[in-house]
Protein backbone atom coordinates (compact mmCIF):
# COMPACT_ATOMS: atom_id res chain seq x y z
CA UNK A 1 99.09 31.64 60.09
CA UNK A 2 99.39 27.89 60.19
CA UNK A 3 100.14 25.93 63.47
CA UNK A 4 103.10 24.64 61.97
CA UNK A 5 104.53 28.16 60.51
CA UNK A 6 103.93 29.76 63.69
CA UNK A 7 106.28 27.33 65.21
CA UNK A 8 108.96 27.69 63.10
CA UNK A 9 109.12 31.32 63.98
CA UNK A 10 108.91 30.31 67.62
CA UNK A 11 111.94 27.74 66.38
CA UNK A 12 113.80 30.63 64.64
CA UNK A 13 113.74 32.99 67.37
CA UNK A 14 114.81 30.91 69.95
CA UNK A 15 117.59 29.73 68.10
CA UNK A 16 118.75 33.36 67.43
CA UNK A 17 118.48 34.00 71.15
CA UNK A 18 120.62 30.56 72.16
CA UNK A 19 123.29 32.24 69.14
CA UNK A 20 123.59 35.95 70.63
CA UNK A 21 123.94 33.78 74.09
CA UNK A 22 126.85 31.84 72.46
CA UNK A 23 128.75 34.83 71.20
CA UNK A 24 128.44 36.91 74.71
CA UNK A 25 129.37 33.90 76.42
CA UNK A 26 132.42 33.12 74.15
CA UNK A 27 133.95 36.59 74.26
CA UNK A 28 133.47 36.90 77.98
CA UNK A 29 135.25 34.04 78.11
CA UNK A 30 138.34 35.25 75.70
CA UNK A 31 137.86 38.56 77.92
CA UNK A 32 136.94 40.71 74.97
CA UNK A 33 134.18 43.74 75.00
CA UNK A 34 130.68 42.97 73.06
CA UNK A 35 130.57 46.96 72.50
CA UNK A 36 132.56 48.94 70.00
CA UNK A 37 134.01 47.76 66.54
CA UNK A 38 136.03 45.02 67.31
CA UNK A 39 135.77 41.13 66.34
CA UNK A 40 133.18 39.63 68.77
CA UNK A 41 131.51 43.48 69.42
CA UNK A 42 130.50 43.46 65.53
CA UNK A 43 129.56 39.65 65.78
CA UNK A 44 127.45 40.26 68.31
CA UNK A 45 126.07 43.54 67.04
CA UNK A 46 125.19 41.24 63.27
CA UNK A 47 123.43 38.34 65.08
CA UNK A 48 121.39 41.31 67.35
CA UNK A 49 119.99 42.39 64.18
CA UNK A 50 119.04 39.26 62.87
CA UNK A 51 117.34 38.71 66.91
CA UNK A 52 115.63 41.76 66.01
CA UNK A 53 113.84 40.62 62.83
CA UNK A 54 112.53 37.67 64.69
CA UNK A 55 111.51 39.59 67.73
CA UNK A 56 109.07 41.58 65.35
CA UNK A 57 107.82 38.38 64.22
CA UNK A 58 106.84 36.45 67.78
CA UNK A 59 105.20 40.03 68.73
CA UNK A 60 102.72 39.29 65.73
CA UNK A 61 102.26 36.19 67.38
CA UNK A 62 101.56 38.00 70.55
CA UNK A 63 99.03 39.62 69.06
CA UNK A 64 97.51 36.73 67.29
CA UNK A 65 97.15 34.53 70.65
CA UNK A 66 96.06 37.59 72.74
CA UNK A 67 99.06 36.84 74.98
CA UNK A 68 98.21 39.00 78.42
CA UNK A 69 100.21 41.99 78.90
CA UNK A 70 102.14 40.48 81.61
CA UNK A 71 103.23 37.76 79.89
CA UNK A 72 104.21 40.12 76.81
CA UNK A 73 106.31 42.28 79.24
CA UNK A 74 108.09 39.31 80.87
CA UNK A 75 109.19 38.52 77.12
CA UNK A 76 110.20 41.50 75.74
CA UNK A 77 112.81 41.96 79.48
CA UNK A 78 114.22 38.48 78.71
CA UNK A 79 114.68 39.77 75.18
CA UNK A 80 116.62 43.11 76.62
CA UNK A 81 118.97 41.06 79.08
CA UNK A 82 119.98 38.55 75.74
CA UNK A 83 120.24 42.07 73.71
CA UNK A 84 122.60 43.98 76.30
CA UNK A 85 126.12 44.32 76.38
CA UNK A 86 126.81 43.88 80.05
CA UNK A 87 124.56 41.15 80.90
CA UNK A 88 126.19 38.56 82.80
CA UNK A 89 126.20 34.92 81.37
CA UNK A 90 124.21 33.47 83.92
CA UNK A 91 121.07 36.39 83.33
CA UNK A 92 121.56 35.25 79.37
CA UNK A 93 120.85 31.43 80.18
CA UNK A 94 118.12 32.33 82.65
CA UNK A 95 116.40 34.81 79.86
CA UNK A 96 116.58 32.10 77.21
CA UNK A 97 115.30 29.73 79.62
CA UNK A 98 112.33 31.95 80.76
CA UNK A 99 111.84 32.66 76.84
CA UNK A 100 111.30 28.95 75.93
CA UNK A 101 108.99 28.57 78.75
CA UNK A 102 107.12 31.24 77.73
CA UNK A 103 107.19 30.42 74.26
CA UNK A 104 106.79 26.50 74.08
CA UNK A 105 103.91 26.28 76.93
CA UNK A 106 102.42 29.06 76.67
CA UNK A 107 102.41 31.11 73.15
CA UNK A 108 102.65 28.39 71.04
CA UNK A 109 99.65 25.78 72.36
CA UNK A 110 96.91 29.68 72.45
CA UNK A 111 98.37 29.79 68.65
CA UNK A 112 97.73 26.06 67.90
CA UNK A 113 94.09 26.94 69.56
CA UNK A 114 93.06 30.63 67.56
CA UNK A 115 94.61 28.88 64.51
CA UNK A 116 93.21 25.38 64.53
CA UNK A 117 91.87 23.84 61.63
CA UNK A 118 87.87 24.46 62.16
CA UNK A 119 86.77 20.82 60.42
CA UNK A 120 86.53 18.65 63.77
CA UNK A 121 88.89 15.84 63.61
CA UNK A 122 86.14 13.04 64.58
CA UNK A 123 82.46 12.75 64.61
CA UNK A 124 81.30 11.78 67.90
CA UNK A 125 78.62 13.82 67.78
CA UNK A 126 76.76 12.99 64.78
CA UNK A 127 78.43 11.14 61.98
CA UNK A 128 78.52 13.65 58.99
CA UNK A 129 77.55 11.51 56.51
CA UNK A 130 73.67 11.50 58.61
CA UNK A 131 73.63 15.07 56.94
CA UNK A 132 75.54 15.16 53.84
CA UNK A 133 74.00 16.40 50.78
CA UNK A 134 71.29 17.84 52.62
CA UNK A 135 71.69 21.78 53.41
CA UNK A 136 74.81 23.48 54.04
CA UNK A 137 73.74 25.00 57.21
CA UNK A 138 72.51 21.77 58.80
CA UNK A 139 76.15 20.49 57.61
CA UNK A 140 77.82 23.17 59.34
CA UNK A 141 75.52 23.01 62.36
CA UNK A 142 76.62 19.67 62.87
CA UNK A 143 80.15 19.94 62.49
CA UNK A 144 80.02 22.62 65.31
CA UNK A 145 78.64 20.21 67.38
CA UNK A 146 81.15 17.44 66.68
CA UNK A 147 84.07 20.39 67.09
CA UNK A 148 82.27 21.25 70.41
CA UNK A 149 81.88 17.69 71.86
CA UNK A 150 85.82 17.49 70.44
CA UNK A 151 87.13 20.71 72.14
CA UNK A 152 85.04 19.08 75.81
CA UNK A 153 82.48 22.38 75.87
CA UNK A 154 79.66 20.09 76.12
CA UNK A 155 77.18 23.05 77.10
CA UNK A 156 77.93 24.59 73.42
CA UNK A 157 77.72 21.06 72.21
CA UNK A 158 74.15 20.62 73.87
CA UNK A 159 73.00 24.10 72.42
CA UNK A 160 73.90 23.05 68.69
CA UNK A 161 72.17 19.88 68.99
CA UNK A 162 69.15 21.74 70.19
CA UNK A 163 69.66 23.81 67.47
CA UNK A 164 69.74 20.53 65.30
CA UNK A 165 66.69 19.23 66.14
CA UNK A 166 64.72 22.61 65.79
CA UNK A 167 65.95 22.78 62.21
CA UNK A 168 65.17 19.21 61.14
CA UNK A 169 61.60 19.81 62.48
CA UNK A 170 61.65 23.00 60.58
CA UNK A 171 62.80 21.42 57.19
CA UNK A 172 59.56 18.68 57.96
CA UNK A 173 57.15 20.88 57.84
CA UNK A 174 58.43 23.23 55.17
CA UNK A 175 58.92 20.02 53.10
CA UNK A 176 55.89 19.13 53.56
CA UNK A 177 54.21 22.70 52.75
CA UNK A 178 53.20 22.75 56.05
CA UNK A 179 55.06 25.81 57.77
CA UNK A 180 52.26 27.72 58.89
CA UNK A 181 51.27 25.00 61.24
CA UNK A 182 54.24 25.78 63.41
CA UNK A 183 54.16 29.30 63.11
CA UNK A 184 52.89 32.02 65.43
CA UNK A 185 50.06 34.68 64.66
CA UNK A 186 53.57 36.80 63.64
CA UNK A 187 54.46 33.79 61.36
CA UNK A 188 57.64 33.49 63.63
CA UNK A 189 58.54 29.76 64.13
CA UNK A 190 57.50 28.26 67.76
CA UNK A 191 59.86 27.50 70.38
CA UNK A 192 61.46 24.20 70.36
CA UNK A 193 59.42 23.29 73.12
CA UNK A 194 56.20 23.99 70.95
CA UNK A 195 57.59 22.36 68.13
CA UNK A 196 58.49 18.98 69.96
CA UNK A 197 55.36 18.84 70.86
CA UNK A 198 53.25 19.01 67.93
CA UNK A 199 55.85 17.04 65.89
CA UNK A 200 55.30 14.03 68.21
CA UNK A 201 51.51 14.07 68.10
CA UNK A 202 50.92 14.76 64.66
CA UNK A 203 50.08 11.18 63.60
CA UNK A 204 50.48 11.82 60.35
CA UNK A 205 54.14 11.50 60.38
CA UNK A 206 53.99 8.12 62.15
CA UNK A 207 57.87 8.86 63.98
CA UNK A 208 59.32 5.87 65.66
CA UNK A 209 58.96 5.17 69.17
CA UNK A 210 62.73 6.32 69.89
CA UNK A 211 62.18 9.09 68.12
CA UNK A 212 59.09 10.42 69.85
CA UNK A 213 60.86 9.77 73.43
CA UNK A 214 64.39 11.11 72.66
CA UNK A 215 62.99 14.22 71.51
CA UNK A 216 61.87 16.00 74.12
CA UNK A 217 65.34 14.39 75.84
CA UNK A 218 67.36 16.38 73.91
CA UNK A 219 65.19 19.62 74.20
CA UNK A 220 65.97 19.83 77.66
CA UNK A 221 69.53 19.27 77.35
CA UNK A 222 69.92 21.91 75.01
CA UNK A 223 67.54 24.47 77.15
CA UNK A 224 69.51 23.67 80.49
CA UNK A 225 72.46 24.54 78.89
CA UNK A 226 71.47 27.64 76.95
CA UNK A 227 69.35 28.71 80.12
CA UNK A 228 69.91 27.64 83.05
CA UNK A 229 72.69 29.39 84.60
CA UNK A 230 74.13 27.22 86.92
CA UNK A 231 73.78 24.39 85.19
CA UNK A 232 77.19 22.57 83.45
CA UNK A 233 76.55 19.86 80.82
CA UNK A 234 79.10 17.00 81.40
CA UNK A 235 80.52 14.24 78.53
CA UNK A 236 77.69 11.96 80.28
CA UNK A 237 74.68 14.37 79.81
CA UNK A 238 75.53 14.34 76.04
CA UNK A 239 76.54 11.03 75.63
CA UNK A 240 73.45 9.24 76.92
CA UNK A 241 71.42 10.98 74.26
CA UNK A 242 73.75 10.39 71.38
CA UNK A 243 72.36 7.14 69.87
CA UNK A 244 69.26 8.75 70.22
CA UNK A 245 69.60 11.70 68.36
CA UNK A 246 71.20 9.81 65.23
CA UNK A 247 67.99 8.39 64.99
CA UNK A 248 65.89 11.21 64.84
CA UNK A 249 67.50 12.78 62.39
CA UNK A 250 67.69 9.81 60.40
CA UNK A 251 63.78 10.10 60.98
CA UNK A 252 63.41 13.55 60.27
CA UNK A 253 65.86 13.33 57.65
CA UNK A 254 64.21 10.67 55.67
CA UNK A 255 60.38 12.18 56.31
CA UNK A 256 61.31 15.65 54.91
CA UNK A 257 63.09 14.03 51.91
CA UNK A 258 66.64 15.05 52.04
CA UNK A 259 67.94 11.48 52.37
């Protein structure tokens, strides 16, 4: 479900509430029962029905944000009080009061989250168009990192752009029919560590100074992150690496042939 659907079910339901509210408090006014088959009792019983059908919708939603059970139960008695016949008015306002909060700070901004749209709304990462046209996984790779750096989790941000720079090196060599130089006995790939280094003295790529000293910059970002257990990356760590790494993989890019 769409951000925008899921709030017009939010919308729907919490005008239902604010209408069986209205009805209660007009016939307790006029002094007339909600129960039995009378004017305002069948009113009220019609627009209960109708609260009923939109309950079952928000607890979908519920379910979709992974609202705690607390907060599920604190809905569904605010619901009851609206829903009974000898509520007083006052318990109906403070219900539909406690069901907004719960609906408009809490449900709907886990919703907007689980449902977001997973295509990163900037690129501060790495601009997309460094990659595009090149493989779809070091596409995708990237866009998790610009989502990442987006979303402020800057130690999954560091661990994709480790994961990055591992991959262009890859590609290089592959391109280059020149995998088994950076394999193991096992013909696994090395570690990144391994693979930094033999990238940046293997002359016969002839990298660019930047490239050969923000390398090994951003393999220890990305292994204090993934690694190191104590250790939180911060907007700064990445940042100060950033122009850096668009130039390696412009270089890596550009020496394996898929730019």
């Amino acid at each position: 479900m769409k951000p925008e659907e899921a709030k017009a079910v939010i919308d729907a339901f919490l005008k239902q509430c604010q209408a069986s509210c209205d009805i209660a408090k007009t016939a307790t006014k006029n002094r007339r029962s909600l129960s039995g088959d009378n004017f305002y009792g069948n009113k009220f019983h019609s627009s209960l029905i109708l609260l009923s059908q939109s309950e079952g919708k928000i607890k979908k939603l519920l379910g979709i944000a992974h609202m705690e059970e607390h907060e599920a139960t604190r809905l569904s008695s605010c619901i009851e009080t609206i829903k009974s016949t000898t509520s007083k008015p006052s318990q109906r306002t403070e219900a539909v009061k406690q069901l907004r909060l719960v609906c408009q700070s809490e449900l709907l901004p886990r919703l907007e989250s689980v449902t977001a749209d997973p295509v990163p709304e900037t690129e501060q990462v790495l601009p997309m168009a460094v990659v595009l046209s090149t493989r779809g996984y070091i596409e995708r790779v990237v866009q998790q990192a610009n989502g990442c750096y987006e979303h402020q989790w800057y130690d999954a941000c560091s661990v994709m752009i480790r994961r990055l720079v591992e991959t262009l090196i890859i590609e290089l060599y592959e391109a280059k029919g020149k995998g088994a130089e950076i394999q193991d006995k096992d013909r696994n790939f090395l570690m990144l560590g391994d693979l930094v280094d033999k990238v940046v003295t293997d002359t016969s790529w002839n990298l660019g100074r930047e490239t050969k000293q923000t390398l090994p910059l951003l393999k220890s970002l990305g292994d204090r992150s993934a690694h190191n257990r104590r250790y939180l990356a911060k907007k700064a760590d990445i940042d100060r690496v950033l122009h850096g790494l668009r130039v390696v993989a412009d270089d890596l890019l550009h020496l394996s042939g898929l730019k």
